[in-house]
Protein backbone atom coordinates (compact mmCIF):
# COMPACT_ATOMS: atom_id res chain seq x y z
CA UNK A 1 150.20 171.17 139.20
CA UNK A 2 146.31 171.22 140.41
CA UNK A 3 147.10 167.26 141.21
CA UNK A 4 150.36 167.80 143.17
CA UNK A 5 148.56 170.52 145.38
CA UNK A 6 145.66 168.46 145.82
CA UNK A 7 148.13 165.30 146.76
CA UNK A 8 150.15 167.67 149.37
CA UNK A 9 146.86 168.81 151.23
CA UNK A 10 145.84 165.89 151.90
CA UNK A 11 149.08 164.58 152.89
CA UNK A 12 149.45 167.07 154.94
CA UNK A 13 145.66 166.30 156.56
CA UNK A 14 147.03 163.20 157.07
CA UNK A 15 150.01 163.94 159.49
CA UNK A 16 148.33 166.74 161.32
CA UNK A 17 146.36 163.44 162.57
CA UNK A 18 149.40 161.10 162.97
CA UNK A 19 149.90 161.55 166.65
CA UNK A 20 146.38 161.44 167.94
CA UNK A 21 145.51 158.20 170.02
CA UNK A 22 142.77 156.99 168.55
CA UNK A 23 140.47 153.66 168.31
CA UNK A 24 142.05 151.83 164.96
CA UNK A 25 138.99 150.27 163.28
CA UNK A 26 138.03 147.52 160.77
CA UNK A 27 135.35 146.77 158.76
CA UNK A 28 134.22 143.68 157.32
CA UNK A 29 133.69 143.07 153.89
CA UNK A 30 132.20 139.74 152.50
CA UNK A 31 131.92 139.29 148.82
CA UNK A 32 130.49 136.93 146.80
CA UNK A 33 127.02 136.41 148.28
CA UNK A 34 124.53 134.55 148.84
CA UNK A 35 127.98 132.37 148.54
CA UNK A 36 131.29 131.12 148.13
CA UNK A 37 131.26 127.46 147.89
CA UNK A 38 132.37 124.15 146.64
CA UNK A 39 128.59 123.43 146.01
CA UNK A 40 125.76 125.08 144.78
CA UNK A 41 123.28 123.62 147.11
CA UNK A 42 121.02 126.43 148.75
CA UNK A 43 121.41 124.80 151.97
CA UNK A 44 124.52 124.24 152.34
CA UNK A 45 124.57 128.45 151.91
CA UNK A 46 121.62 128.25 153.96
CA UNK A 47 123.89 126.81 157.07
CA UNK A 48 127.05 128.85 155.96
CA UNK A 49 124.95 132.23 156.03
CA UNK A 50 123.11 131.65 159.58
CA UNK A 51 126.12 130.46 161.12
CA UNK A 52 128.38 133.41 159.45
CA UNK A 53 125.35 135.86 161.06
CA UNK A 54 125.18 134.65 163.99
CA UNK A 55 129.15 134.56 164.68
CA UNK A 56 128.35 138.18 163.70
CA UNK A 57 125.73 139.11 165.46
CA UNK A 58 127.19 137.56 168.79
CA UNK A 59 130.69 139.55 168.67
CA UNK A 60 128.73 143.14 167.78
CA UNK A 61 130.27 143.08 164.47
CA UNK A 62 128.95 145.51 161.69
CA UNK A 63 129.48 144.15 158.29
CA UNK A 64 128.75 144.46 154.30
CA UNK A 65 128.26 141.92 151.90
CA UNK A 66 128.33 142.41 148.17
CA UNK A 67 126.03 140.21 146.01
CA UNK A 68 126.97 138.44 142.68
CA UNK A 69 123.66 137.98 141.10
CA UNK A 70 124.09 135.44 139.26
CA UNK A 71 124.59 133.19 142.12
CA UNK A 72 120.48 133.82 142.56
CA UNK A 73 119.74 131.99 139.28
CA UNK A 74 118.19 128.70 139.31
CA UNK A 75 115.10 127.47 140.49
CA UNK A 76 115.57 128.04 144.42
CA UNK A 77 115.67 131.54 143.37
CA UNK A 78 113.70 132.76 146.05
CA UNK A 79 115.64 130.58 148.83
CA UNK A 80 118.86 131.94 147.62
CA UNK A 81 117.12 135.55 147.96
CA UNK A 82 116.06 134.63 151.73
CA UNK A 83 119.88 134.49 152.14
CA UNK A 84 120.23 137.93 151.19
CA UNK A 85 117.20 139.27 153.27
CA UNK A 86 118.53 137.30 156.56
CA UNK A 87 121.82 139.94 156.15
CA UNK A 88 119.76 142.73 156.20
CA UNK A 89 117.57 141.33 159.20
CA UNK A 90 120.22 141.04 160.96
CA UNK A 91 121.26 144.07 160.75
CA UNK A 92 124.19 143.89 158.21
CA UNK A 93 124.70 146.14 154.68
CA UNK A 94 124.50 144.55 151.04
CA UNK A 95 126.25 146.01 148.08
CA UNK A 96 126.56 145.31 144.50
CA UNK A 97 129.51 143.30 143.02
CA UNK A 98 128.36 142.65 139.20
CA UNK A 99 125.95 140.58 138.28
CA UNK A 100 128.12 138.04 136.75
CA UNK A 101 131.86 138.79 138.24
CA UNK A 102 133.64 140.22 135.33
CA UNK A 103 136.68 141.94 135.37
CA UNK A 104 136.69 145.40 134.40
CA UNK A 105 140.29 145.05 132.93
CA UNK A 106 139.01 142.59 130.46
CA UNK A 107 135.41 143.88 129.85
CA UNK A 108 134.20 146.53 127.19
CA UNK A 109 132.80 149.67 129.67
CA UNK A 110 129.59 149.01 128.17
CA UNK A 111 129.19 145.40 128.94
CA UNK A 112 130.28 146.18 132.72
CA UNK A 113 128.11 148.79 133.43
CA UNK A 114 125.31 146.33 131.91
CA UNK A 115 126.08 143.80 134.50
CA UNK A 116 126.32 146.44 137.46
CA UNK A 117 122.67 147.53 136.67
CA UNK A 118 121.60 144.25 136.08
CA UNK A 119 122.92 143.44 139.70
CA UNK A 120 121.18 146.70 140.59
CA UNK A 121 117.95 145.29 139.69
CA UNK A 122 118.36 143.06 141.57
CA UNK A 123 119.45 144.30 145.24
CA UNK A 124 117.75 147.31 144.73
CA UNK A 125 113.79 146.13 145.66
CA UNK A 126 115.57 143.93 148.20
CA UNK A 127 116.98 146.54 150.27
CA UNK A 128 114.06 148.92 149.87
CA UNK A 129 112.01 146.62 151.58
CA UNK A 130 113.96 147.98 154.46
CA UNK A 131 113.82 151.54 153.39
CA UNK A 132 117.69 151.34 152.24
CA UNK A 133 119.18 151.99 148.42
CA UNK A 134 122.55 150.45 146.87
CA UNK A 135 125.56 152.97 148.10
CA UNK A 136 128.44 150.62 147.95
CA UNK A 137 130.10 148.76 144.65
CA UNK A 138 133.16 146.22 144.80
CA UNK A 139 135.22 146.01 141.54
CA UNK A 140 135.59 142.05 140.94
CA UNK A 141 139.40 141.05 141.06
CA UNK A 142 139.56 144.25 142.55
CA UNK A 143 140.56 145.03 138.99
CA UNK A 144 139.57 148.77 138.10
CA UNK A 145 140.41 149.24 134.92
CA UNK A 146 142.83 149.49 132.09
CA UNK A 147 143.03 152.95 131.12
CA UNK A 148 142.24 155.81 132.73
CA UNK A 149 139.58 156.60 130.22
CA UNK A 150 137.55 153.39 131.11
CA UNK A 151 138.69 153.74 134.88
CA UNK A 152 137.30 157.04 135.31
CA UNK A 153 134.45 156.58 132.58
CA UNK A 154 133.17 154.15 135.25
CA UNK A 155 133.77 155.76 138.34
CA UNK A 156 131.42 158.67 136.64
CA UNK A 157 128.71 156.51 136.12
CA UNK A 158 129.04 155.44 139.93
CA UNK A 159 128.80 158.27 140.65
CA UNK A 160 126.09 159.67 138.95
CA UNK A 161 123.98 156.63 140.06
CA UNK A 162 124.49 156.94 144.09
CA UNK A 163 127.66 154.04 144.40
CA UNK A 164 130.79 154.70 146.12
CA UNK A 165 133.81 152.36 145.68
CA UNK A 166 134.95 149.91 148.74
CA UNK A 167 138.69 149.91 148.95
CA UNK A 168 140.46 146.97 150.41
CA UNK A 169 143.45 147.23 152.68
CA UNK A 170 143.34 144.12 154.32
CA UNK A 171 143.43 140.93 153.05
CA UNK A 172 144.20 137.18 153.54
CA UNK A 173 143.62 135.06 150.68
CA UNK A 174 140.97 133.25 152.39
CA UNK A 175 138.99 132.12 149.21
CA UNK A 176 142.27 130.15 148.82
CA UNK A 177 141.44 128.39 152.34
CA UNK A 178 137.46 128.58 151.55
CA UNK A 179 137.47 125.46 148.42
CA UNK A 180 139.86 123.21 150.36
CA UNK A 181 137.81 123.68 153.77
CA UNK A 182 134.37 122.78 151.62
CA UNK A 183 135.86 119.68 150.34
CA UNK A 184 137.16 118.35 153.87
CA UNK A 185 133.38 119.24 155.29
CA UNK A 186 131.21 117.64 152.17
CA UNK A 187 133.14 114.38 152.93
CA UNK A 188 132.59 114.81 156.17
CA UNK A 189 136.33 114.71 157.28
CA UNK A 190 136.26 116.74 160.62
CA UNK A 191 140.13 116.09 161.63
CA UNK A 192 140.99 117.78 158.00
CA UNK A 193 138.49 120.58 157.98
CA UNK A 194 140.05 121.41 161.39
CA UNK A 195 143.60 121.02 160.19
CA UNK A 196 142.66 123.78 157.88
CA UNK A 197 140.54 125.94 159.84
CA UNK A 198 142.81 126.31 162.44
CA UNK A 199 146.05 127.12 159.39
CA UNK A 200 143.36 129.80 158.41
CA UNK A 201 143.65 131.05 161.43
CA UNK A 202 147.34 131.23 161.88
CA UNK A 203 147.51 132.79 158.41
CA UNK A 204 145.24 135.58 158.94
CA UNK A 205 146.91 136.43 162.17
CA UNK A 206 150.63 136.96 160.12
CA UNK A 207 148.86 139.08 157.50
CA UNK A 208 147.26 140.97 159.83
CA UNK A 209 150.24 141.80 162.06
CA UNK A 210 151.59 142.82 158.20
CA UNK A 211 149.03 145.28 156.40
CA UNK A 212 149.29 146.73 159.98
CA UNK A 213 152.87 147.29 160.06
CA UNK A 214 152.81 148.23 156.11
CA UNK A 215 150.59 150.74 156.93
CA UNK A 216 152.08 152.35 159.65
CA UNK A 217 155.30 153.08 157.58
CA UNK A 218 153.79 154.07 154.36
CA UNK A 219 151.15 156.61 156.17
CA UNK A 220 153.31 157.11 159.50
CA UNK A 221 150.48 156.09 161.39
CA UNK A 222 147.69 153.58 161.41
CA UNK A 223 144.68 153.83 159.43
CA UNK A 224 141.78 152.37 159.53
CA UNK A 225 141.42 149.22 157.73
CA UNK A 226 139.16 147.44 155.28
CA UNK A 227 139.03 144.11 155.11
CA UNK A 228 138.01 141.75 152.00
CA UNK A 229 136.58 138.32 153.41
CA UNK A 230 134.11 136.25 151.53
CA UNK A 231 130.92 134.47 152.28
CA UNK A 232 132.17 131.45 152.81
CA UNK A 233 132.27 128.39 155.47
CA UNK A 234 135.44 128.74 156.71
CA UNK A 235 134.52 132.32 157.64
CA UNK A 236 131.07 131.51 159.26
CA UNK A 237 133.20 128.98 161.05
CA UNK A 238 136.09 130.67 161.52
CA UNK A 239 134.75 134.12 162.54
CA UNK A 240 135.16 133.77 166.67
CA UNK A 241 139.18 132.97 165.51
CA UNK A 242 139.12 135.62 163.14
CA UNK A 243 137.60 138.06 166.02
CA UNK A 244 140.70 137.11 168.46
CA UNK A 245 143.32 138.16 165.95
CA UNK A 246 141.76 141.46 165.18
CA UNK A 247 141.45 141.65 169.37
CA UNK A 248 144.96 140.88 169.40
CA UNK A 249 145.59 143.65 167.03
CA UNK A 250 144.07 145.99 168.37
CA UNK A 251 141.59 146.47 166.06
CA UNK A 252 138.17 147.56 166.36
CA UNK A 253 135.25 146.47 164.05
CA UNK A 254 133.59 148.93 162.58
CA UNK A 255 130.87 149.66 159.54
CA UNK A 256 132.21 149.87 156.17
CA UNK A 257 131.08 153.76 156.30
CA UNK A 258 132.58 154.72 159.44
CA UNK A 259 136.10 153.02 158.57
CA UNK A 260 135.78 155.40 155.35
CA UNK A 261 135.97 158.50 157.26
CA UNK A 262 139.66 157.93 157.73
CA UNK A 263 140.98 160.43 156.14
CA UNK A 264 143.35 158.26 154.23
CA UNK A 265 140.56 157.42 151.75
CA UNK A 266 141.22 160.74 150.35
CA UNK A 267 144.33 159.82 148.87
CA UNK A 268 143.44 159.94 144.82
CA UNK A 269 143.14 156.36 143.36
CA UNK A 270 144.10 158.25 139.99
CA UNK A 271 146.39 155.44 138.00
CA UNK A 272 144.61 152.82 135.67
CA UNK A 273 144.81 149.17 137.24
CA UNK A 274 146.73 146.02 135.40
CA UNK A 275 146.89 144.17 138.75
CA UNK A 276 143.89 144.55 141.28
CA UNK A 277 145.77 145.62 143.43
CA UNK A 278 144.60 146.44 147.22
CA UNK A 279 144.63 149.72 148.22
CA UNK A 280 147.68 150.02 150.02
CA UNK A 281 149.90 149.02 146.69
CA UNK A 282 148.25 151.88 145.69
CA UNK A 283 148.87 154.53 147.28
CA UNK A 284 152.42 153.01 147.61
CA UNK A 285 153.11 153.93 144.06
CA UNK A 286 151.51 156.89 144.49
CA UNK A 287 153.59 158.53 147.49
CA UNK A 288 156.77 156.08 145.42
CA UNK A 289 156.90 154.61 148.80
CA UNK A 290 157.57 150.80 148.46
CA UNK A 291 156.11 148.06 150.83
CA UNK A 292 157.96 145.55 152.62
CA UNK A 293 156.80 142.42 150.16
CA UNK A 294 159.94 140.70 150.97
CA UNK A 295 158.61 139.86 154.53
CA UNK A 296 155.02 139.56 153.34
CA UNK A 297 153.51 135.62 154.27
CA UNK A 298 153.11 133.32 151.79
CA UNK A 299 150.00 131.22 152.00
CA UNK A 300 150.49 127.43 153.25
CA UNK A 301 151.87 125.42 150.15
CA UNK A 302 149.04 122.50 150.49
CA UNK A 303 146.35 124.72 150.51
CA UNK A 304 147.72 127.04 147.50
CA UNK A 305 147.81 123.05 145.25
CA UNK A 306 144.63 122.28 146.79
CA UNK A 307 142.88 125.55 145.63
CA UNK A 308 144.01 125.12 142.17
CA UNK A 309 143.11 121.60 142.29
CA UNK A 310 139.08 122.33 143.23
CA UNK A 311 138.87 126.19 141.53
CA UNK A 312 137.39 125.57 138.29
CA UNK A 313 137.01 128.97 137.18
CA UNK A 314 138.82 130.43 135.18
C-alpha cells in the first residue's frame, strides 16, 4: 500500500507539470573512458579524446564520462590518466563505471562492490585535484541486478558512499557504429569511415525522433533525457552531426545533474533487472504502459555483422 501511494504522488507531480512550456534538455553521457576503441594505443585515445573535447567545448556542451579502470593499466599508465585529467580541464564531469566492466547480473555483490572501490581509488585523487569527489556510478550493461536483494543491497552501499545512479533514456547503439568506424580509419579508408559516419548520423536522428515520441506517450509529456554515448571516434568525430539532430529536436544540452531534476527520475526503479534495460522500459512496466517497439529502428544490417565481426569480448 505505502508503494502504491508513493507511485500515485509522484504521478500525480508529474502531470501537475505536463502542460508547462518548458526547455526539454539532454545530457551527455560517455562511458567507457579513457576509451572505446579498436586499438589500445594511447594515442590513438589521445586524438579521439581532444577531438571529442573540443567538439564539446565548441558547441557549449556539458558532459560526464564514466571511467573503466582497467583501461589505465599498462605501462602508459600515466598518459592514459592525462586523458582523464584533460575532461576535467575542460570543464567536463567523470564518474565511476567498475573497474573492470562486470555485470552486476552475473557478479557475486561482493566481487562488484570490490571493483567499484577499486575504480574509486582510482578517480577519486584524480578529481580531488580539482576539489571534486565521485557522485555519479553507471551500472555496466546497464544491468542492475538479479534480485532485489542484490539490487537494493547495492544501491545501499551507493548510497552510503556518496554515488547516485545515472539512468539512461536515450540511446543509439553507437558502440555498434564505434568498432566498424575504427577499422575503416586504422586502414586509412576515408570514403568508408565516411560511409559510416554519416549512417551514424542518420541512425541517431530516427532514435532520437523515437525515445522522444516514446516518452511523450508513456509520461504525457516530455522529459528530460539522458543520453548513453561512449568515448569513442565516431563520437569525437561525429559530435557537430550529433549536435544538429538534438537541434533539430529540440533538445537542449544540459549537465547530467540538472537533467536529473526532472521530476520523472522519481519514478521508483524498484524491480530486479534480467535485461539492462534503459530507463524508459522501465518505468513502462512499471505504469504497465507498453512502448511502441514495433516502430522502433533497427540498426543498419552491415554495421550490426561488422560489429560482431571486430567485438571480441565476450
Amino acid at each position: 500500500m505505502r508503494r502504491a501511494t508513493a507511485l500515485l504522488a509522484v504521478l500525480a507531480s508529474i502531470g501537475l507539470h505536463a502542460g508547462r512550456a518548458r526547455a526539454e534538455g539532454v545530457a551527455l553521457t560517455f562511458d567507457d573512458l579513457p576509451q572505446l576503441s579498436l586499438t589500445n594505443a594511447t594515442g590513438y585515445g589521445a586524438v579521439t579524446t581532444r577531438r571529442l573535447l573540443a567538439g564539446l567545448r565548441r558547441r557549449h556542451i556539458p558532459a560526464t564520462g564514466f571511467v573503466v579502470g582497467a583501461k589505465l593499466d599498462g605501462p602508459d599508465r600515466e598518459a592514459r590518466v592525462a586523458l582523464l585529467r584533460a575532461w576535467l580541464k575542460a570543464g567536463e564531469r567523470l564518474g565511476n563505471h567498475t573497474y573492470d566492466h562486470e555485470s552486476l547480473n552475473h557478479t557475486p555483490l561482493d566481487a562488484y562492490i570490490a571493483s567499484v572501490e577499486h575504480d574509486d581509488e582510482v578517480i577519486r585523487p584524480i578529481l580531488a585535484a580539482r576539489h571534486q569527489r565521485p557522485v555519479w556510478f553507471r551500472h555496466p550493461y546497464l544491468e542492475t541486478g538479479p534480485t532485489m536483494e542484490i539490487k537494493q543491497g547495492f544501491e545501499t552501499w551507493l548510497t552510503q558512499h556518496g554515488y547516485r545512479v545515472a539512468p539512461v533514456t536515450l540511446e543509439n547503439s553507437d558502440w555498434m557504429f564505434a568498432l566498424p568506424y575504427d577499422e575503416a580509419v586504422l586502414h586509412g579508408d576515408r570514403a568508408e569511415a565516411e560511409r559510416i559516419r554519416q549512417a551514424y548520423i542518420d541512425y541517431t536522428a530516427r532514435c532520437v525522433t523515437w525515445y522522444r515520441q516514446a516518452a511523450l506517450e508513456l509520461l504525457g509529456r516530455r522529459p528530460d533525457l539522458v543520453f548513453l554515448l561512449h568515448g569513442s571516434r565516431i563520437n569525437a568525430d561525429s559530435i557537430g552531426g550529433l549536435a544538429a539532430v538534438l537541434k533539430r529536436n529540440r533538445l537542449k544540452p544540459v549537465s547530467l545533474d540538472r537533467a536529473m531534476r526532472d521530476r520523472a527520475y522519481a519514478i521508483p526503479d524498484d524491480r530486479p533487472d534480467q535485461a539492462g534495460d534503459e530507463w524508459l522500459s522501465r518505468w513502462s512496466e512499471l505504469l504497465h504502459k507498453p512502448l511502441p517497439w514495433a516502430s522502433f529502428p533497427p540498426p543498419p544490417a552491415d554495421i550490426e555483422a561488422a560489429d560482431k565481426r571486430l567485438d571480441s569480448d565476450p
